[in-house]
C-alpha atoms as a PDB file:
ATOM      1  CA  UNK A   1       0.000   0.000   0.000  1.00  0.00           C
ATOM      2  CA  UNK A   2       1.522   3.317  -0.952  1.00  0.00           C
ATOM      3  CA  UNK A   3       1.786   5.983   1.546  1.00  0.00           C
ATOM      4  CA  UNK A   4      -0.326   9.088   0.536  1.00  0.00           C
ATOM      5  CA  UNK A   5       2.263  12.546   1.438  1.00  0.00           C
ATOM      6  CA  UNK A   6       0.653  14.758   4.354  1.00  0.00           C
ATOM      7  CA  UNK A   7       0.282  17.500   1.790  1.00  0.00           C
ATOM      8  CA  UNK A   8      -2.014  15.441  -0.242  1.00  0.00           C
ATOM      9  CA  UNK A   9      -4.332  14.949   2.490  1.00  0.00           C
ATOM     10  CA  UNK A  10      -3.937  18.671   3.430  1.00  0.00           C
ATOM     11  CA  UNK A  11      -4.597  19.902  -0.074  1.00  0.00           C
ATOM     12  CA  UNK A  12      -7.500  17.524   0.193  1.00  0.00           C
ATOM     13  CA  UNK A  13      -9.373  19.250   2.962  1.00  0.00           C
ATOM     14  CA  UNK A  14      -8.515  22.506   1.436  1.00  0.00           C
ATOM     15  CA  UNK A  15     -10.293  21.735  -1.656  1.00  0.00           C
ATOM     16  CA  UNK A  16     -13.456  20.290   0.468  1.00  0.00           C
ATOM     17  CA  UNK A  17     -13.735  23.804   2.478  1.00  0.00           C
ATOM     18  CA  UNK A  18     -13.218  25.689  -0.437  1.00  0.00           C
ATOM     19  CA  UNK A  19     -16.181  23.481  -2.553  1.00  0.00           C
ATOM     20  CA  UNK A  20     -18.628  24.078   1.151  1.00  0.00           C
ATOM     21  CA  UNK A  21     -17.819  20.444   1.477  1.00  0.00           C
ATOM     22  CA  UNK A  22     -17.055  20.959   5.003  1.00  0.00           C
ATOM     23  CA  UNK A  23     -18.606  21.490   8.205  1.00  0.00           C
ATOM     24  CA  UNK A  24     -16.175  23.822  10.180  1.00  0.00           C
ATOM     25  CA  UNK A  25     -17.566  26.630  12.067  1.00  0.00           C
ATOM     26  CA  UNK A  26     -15.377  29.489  10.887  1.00  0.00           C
ATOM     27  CA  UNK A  27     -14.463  28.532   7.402  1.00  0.00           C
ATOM     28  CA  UNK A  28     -11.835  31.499   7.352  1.00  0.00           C
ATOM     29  CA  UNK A  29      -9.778  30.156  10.128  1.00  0.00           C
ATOM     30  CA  UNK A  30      -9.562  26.515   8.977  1.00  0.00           C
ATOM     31  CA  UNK A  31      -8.872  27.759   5.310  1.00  0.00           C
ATOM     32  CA  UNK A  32      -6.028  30.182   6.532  1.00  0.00           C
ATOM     33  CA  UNK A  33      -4.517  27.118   9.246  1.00  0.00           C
ATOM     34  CA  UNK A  34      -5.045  24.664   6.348  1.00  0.00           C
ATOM     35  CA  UNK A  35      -2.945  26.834   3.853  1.00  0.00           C
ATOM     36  CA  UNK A  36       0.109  27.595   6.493  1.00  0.00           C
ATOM     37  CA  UNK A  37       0.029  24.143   6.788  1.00  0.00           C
ATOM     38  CA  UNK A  38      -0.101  22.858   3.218  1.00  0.00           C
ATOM     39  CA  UNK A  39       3.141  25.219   2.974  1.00  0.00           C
ATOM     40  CA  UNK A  40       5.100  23.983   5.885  1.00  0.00           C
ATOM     41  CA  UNK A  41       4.046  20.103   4.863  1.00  0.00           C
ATOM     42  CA  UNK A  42       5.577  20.751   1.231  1.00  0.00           C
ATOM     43  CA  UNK A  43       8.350  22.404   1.889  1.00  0.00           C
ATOM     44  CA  UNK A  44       9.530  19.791   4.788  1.00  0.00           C
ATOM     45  CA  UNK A  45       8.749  17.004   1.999  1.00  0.00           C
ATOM     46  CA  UNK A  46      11.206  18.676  -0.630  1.00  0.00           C
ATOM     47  CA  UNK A  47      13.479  19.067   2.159  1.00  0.00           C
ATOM     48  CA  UNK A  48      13.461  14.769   2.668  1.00  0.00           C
ATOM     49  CA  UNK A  49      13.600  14.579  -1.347  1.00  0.00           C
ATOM     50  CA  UNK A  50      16.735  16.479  -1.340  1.00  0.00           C
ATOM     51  CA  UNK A  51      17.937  14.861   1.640  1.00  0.00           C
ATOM     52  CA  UNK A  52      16.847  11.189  -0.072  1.00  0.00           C
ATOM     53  CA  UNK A  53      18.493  12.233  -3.560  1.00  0.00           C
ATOM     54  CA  UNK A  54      21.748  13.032  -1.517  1.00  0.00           C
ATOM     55  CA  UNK A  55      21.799   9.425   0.260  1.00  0.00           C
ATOM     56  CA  UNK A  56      21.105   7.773  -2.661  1.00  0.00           C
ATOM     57  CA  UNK A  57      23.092   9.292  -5.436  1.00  0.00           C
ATOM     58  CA  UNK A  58      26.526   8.230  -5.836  1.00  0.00           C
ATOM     59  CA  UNK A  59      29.247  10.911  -5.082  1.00  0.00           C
ATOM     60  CA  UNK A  60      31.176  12.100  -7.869  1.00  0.00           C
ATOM     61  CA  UNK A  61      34.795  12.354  -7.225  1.00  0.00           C
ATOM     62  CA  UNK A  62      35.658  16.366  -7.768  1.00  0.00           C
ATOM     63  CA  UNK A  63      38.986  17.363  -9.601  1.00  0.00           C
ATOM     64  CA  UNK A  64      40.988  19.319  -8.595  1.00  0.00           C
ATOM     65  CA  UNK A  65      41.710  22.652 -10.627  1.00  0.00           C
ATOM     66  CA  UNK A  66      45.305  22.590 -12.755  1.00  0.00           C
ATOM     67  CA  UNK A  67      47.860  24.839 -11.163  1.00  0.00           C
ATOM     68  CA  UNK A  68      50.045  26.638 -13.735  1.00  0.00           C
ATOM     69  CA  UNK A  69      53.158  26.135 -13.387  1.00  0.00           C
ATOM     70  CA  UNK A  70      56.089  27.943 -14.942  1.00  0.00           C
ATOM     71  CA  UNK A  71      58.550  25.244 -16.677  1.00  0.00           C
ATOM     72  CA  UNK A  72      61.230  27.277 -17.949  1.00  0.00           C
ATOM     73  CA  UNK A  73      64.104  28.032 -16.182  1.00  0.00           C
ATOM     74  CA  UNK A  74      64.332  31.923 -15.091  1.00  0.00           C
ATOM     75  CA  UNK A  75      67.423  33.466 -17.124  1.00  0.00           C
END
């Protein structure tokens, strides 16, 4: 069974209270609480997708630069 992300389910109720599909009290409240949180749920999940990427992709071995060097003797 695949696990449905947070933000999903938040974007979910959203769209309910914004269609009168829901039965809050004060529809202003829950619609401003419900899109702080749809924020803060999305931006933690990038967050784990970068963090994920970075376990799971290999590291690529970095170079380092040339240095010039002069060959010629001074004279």
């Amino acid at each position: 069974m695949e696990r449905i992300p947070a933000s999903d389910r938040t974007r979910e109720k959203l769209r309910a209270l914004m269609e009168g599909r829901s039965e809050v009290a004060d529809g202003r409240s829950e619609l401003v609480r419900l899109a702080a949180r749809l924020i803060i749920e999305e931006a933690l999940e990038g967050e784990a997708g970068m963090r994920w990427d970075a376990i799971t992709t290999p590291a690529v071995p970095r170079l380092a630069p040339a240095i010039a060097t002069d060959t010629e003797p001074a004279g």
